[in-house]
N, C-alpha and C. Protein backbone atom coordinates (compact mmCIF):
# COMPACT_ATOMS: atom_id res chain seq x y z
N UNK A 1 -24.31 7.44 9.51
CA UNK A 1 -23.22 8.33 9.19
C UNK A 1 -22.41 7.72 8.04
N UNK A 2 -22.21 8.73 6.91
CA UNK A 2 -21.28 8.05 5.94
C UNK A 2 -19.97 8.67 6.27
N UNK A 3 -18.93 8.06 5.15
CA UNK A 3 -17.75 8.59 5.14
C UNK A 3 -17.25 9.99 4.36
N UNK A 4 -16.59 10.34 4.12
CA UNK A 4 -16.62 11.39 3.96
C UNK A 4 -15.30 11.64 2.47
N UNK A 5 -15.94 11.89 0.98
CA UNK A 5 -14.75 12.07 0.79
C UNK A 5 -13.39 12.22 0.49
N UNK A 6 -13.06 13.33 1.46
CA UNK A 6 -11.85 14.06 1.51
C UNK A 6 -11.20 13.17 2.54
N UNK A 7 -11.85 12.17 3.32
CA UNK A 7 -10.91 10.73 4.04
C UNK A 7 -10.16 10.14 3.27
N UNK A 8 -10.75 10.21 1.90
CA UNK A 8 -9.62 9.30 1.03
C UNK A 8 -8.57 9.71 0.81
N UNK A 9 -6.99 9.82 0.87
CA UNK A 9 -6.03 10.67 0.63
C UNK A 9 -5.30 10.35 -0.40
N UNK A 10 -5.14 9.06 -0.79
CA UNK A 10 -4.77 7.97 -2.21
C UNK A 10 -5.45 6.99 -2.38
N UNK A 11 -5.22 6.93 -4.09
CA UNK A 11 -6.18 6.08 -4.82
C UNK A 11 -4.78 5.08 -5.66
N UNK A 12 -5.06 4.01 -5.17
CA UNK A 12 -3.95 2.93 -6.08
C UNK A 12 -4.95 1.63 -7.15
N UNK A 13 -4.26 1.03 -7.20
CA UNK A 13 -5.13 -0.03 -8.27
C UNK A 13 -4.27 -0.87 -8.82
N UNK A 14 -4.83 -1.98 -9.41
CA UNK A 14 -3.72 -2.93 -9.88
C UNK A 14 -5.17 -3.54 -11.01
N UNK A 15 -5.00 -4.16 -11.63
CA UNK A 15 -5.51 -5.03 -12.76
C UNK A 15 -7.31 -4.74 -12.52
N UNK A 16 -7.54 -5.41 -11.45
CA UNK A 16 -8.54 -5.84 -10.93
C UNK A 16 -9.49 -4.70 -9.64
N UNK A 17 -8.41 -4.22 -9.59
CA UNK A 17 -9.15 -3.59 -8.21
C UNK A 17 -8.50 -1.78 -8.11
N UNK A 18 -9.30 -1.34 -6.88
CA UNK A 18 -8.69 0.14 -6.20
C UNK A 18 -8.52 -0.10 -5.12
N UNK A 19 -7.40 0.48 -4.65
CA UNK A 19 -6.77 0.62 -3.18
C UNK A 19 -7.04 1.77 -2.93
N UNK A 20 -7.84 2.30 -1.94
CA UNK A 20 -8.03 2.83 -1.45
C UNK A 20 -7.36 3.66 -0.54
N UNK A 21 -6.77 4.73 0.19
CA UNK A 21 -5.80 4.91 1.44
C UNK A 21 -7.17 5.67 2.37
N UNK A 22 -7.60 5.45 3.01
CA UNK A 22 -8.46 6.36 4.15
C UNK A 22 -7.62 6.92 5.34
N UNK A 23 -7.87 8.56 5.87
CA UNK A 23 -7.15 8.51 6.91
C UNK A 23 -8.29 8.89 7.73
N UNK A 24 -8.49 7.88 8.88
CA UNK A 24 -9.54 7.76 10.14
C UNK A 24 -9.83 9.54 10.39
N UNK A 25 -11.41 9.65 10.50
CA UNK A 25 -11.59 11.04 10.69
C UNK A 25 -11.81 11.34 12.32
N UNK A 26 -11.44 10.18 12.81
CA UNK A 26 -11.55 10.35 14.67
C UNK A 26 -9.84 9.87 14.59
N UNK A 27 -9.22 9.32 14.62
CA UNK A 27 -7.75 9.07 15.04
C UNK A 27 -6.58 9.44 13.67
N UNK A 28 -7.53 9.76 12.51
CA UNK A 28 -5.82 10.10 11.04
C UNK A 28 -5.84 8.87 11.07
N UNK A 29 -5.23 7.78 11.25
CA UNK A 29 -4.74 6.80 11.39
C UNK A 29 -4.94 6.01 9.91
N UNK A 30 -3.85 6.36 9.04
CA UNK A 30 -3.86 6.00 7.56
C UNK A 30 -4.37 4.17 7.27
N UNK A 31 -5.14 3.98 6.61
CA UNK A 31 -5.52 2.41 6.41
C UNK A 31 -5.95 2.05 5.05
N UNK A 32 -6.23 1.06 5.09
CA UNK A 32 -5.93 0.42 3.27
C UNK A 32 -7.58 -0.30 2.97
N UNK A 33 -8.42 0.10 2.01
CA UNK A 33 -9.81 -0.87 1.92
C UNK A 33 -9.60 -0.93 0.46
N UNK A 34 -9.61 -2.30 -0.31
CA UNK A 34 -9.92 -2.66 -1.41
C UNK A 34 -10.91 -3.15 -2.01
N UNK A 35 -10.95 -2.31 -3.03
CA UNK A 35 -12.60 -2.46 -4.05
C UNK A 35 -12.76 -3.09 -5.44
N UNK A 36 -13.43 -4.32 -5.19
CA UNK A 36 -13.12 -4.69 -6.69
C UNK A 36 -13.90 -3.48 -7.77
N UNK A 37 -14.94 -2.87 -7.07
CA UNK A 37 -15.50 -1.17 -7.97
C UNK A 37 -15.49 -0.38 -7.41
N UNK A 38 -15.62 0.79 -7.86
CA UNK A 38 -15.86 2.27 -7.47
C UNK A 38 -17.73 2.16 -7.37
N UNK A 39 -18.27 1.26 -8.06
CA UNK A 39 -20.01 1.43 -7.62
C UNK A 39 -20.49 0.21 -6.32
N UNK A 40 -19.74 0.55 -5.27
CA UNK A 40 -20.71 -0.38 -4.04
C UNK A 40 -20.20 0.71 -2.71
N UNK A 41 -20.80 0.02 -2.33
CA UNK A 41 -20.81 0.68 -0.97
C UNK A 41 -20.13 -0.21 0.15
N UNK A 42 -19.07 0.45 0.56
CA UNK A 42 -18.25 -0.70 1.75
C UNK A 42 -18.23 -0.02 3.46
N UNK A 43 -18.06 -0.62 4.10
CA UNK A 43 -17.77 -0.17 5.47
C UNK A 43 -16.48 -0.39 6.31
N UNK A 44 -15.72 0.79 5.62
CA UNK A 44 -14.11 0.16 6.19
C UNK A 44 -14.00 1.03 7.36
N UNK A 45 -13.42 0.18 8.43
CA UNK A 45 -13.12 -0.26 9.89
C UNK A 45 -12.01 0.83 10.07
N UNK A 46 -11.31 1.08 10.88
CA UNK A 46 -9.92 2.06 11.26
C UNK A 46 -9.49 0.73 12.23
N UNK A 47 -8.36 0.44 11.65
CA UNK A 47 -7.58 -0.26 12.96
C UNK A 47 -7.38 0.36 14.07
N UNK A 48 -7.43 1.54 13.82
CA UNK A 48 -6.49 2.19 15.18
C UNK A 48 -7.47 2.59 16.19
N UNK A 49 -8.81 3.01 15.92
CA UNK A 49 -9.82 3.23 17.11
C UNK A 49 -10.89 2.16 16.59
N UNK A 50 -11.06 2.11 15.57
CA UNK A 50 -12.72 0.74 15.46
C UNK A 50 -13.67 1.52 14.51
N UNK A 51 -13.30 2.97 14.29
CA UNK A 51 -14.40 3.65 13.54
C UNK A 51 -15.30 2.67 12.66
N UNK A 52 -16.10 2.73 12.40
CA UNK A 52 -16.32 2.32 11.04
C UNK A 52 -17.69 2.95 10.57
N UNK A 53 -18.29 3.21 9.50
CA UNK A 53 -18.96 4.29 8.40
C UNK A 53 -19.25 3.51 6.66
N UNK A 54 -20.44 3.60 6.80
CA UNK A 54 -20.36 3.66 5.23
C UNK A 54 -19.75 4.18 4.23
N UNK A 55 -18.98 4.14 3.25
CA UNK A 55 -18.54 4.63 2.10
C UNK A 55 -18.85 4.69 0.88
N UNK A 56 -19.38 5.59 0.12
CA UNK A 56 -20.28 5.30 -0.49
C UNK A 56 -20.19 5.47 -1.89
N UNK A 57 -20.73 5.05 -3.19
CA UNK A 57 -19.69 5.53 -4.74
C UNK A 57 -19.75 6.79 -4.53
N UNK A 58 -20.82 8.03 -4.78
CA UNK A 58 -20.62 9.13 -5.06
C UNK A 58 -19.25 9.35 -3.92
N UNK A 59 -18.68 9.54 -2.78
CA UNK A 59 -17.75 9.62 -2.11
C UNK A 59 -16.28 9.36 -2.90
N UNK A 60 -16.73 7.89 -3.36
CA UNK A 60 -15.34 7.35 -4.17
C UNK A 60 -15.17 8.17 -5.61
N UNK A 61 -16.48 7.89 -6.15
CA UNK A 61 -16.09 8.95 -7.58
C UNK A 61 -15.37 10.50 -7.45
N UNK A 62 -16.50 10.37 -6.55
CA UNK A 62 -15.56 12.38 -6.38
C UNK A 62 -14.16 12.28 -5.72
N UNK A 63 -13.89 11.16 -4.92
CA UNK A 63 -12.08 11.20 -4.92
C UNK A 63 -11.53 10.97 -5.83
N UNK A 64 -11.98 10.50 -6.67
CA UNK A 64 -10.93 9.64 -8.09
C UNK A 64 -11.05 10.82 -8.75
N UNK A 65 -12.20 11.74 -9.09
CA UNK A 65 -11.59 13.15 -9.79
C UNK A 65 -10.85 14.12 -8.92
N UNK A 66 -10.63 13.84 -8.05
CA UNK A 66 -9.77 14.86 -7.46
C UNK A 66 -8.48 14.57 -7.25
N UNK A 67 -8.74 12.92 -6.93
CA UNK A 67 -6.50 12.53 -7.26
C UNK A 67 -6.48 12.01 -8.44
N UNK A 68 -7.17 11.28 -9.21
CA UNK A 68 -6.76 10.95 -10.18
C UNK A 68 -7.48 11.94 -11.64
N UNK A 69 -7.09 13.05 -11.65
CA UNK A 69 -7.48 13.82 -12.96
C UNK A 69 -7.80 13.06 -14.26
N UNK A 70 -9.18 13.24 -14.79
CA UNK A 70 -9.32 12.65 -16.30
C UNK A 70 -8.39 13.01 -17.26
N UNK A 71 -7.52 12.40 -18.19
CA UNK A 71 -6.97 12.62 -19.23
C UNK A 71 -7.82 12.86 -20.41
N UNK A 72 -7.14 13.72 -21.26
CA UNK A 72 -8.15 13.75 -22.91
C UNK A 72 -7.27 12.07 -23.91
N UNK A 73 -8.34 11.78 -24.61
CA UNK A 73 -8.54 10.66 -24.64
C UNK A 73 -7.18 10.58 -25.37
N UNK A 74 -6.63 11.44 -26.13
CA UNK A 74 -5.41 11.25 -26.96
C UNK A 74 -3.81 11.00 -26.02
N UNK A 75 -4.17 11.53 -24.98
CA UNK A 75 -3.04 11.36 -23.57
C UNK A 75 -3.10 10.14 -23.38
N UNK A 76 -4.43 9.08 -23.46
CA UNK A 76 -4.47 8.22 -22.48
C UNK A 76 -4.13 7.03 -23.37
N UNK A 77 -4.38 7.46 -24.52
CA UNK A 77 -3.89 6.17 -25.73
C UNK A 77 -2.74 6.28 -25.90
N UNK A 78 -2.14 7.26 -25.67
CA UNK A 78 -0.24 7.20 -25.47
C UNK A 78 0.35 6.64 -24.75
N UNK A 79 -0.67 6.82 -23.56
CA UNK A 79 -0.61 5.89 -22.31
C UNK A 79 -0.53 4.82 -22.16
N UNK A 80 -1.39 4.31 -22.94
CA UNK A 80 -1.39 2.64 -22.57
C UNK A 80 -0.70 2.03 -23.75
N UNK A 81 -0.28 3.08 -25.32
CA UNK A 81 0.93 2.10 -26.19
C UNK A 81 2.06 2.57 -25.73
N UNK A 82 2.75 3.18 -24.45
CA UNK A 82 3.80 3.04 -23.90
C UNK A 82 3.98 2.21 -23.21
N UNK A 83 3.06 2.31 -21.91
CA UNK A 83 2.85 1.14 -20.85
C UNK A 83 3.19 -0.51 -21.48
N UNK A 84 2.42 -0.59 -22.58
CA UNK A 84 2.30 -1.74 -23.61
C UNK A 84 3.27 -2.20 -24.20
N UNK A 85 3.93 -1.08 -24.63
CA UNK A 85 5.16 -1.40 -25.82
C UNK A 85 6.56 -1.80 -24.67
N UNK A 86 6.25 -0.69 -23.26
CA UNK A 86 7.86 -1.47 -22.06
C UNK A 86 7.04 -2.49 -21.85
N UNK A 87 6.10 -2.63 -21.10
CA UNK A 87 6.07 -4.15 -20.92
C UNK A 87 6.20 -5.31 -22.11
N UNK A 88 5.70 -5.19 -23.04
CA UNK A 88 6.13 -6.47 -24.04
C UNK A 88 7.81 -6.59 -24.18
N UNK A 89 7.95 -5.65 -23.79
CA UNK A 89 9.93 -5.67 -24.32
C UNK A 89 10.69 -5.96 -23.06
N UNK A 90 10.08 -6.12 -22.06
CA UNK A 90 10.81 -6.29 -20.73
C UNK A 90 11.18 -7.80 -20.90
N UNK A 91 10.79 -8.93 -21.02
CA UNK A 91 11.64 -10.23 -21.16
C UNK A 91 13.13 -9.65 -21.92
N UNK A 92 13.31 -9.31 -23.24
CA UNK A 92 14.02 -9.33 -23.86
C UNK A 92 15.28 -8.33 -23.53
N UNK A 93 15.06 -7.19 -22.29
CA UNK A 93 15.98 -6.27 -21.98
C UNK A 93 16.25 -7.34 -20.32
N UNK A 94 15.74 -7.89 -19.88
CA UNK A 94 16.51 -8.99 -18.88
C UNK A 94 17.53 -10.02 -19.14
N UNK A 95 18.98 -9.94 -19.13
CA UNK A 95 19.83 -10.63 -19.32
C UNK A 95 19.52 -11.80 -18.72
N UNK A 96 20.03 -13.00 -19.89
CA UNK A 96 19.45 -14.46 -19.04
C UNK A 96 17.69 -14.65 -19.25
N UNK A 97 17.04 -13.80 -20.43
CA UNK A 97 15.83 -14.18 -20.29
C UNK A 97 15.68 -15.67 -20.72
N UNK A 98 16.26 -16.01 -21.10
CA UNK A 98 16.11 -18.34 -21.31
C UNK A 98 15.85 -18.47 -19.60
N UNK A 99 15.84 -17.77 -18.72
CA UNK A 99 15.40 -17.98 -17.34
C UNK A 99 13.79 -17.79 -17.15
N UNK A 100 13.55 -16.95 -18.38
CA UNK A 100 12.16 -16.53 -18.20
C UNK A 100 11.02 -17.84 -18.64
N UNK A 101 11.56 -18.68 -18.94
CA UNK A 101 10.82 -20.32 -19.65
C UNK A 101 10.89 -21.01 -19.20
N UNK A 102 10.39 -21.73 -18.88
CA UNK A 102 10.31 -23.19 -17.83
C UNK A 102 9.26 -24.37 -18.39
N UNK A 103 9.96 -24.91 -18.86
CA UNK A 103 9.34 -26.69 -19.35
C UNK A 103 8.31 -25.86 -20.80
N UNK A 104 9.15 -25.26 -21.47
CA UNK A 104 8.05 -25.02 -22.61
C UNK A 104 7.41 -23.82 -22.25
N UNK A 105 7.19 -23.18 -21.42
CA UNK A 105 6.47 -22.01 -20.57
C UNK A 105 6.67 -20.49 -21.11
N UNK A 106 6.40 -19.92 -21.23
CA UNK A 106 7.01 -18.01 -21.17
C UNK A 106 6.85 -17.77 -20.14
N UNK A 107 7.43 -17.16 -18.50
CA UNK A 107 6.94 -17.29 -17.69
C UNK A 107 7.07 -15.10 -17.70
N UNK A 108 7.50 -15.26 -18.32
CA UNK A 108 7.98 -13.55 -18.81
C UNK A 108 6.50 -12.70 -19.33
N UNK A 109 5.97 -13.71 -20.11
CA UNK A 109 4.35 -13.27 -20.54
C UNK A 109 4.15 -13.18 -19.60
N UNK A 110 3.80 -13.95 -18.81
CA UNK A 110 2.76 -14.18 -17.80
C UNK A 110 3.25 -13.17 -16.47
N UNK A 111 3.90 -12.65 -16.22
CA UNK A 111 4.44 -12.02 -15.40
C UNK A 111 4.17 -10.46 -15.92
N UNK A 112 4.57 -10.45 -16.97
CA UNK A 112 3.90 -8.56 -17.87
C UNK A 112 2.84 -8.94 -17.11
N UNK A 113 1.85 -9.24 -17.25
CA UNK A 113 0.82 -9.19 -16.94
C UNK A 113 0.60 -8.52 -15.38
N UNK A 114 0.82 -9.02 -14.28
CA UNK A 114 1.28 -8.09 -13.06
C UNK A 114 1.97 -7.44 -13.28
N UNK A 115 3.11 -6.95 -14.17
CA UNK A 115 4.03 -6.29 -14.66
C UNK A 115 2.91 -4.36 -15.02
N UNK A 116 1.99 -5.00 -15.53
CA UNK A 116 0.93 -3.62 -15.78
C UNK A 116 0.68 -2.52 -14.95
N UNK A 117 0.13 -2.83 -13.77
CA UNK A 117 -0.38 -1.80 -12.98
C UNK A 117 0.73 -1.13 -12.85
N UNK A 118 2.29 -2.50 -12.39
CA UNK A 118 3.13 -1.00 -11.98
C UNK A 118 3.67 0.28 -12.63
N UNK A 119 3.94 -0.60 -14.33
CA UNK A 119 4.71 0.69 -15.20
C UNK A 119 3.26 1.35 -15.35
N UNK A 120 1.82 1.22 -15.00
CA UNK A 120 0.77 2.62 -15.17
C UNK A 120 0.81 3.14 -13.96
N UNK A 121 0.85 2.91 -12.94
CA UNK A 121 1.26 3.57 -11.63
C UNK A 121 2.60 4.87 -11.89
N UNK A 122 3.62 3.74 -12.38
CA UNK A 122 4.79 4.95 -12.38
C UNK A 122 4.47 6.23 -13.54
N UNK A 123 3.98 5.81 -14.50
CA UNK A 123 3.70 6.86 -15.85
C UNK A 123 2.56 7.75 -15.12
N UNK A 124 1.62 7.44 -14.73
CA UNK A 124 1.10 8.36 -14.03
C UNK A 124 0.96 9.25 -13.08
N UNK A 125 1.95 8.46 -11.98
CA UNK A 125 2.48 9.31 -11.09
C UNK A 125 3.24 10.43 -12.27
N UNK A 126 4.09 10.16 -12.89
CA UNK A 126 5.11 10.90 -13.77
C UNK A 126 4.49 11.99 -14.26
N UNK A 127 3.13 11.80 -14.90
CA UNK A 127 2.58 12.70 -15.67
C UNK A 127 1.59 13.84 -14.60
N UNK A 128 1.03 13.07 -13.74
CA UNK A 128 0.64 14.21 -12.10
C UNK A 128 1.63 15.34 -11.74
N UNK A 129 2.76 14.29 -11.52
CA UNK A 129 4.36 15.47 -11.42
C UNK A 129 4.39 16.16 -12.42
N UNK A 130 4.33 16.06 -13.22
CA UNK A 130 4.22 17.08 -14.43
C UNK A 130 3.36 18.31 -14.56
N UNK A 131 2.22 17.83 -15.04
CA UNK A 131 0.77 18.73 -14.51
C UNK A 131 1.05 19.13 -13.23
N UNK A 132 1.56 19.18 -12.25
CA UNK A 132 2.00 19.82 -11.18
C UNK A 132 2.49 21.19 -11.09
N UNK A 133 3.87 20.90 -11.84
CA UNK A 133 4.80 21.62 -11.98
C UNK A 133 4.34 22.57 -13.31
């Protein structure tokens, strides 16, 4: 038996990976499986009864077009020199960024860097709400 899917109800991600949200198709019971790809096949568990099922890419691909809509390519390059342009400027709009350096360090670079997923998380949520409405 595979999974199914319309189990997936959100799709998150950060640098490296997708978060997954599954809600158990015997108990709902919302749960979290992380993928370093969309091409393998995993077997995530339900805490709440023990289910567990193959999941499989075609499953995952066809959720990612259904919550996460393809952009045309000119949307998505706006996308990422916005995303790009707040994060490089975020040290410098933090008062006290001489806090952001340590022994010679930028610790402000290095922090954009996790700093990414979230301002593309929020812009995209933003732009879903949009296309929504």
């Amino acid at each position: 038996m595979t999974r199914n899917e319309q189990e997936i109800v959100d799709i998150g991600f950060d640098y490296r990976s997708l978060r997954l949200t599954l809600a158990c198709p015997r108990c709902a019971v919302p749960h979290t499986e992380t993928l370093p790809s969309v091409v393998m096949v995993v077997h995530p568990r339900c805490p709440g009864c023990g289910h567990e099922a193959a999941l499989e890419p075609d499953a995952i691909a066809a959720a990612c077009v259904r919550l996460m809509p393809p952009m045309a390519n000119d949307d998505a390059d706006a996308l990422d020199v916005a995303v790009a342009a707040l994060v490089r400027s975020w040290p410098a709009a933090v008062e006290g960024d001489a806090l952001l350096t340590h022994a010679g360090v930028d610790l402000g670079a290095g922090a954009a860097f996790a700093l990414m997923p979230v301002v593309l998380r929020g812009y995209l949520a933003a732009a879903r709400a949009e296309a929504a409405s």
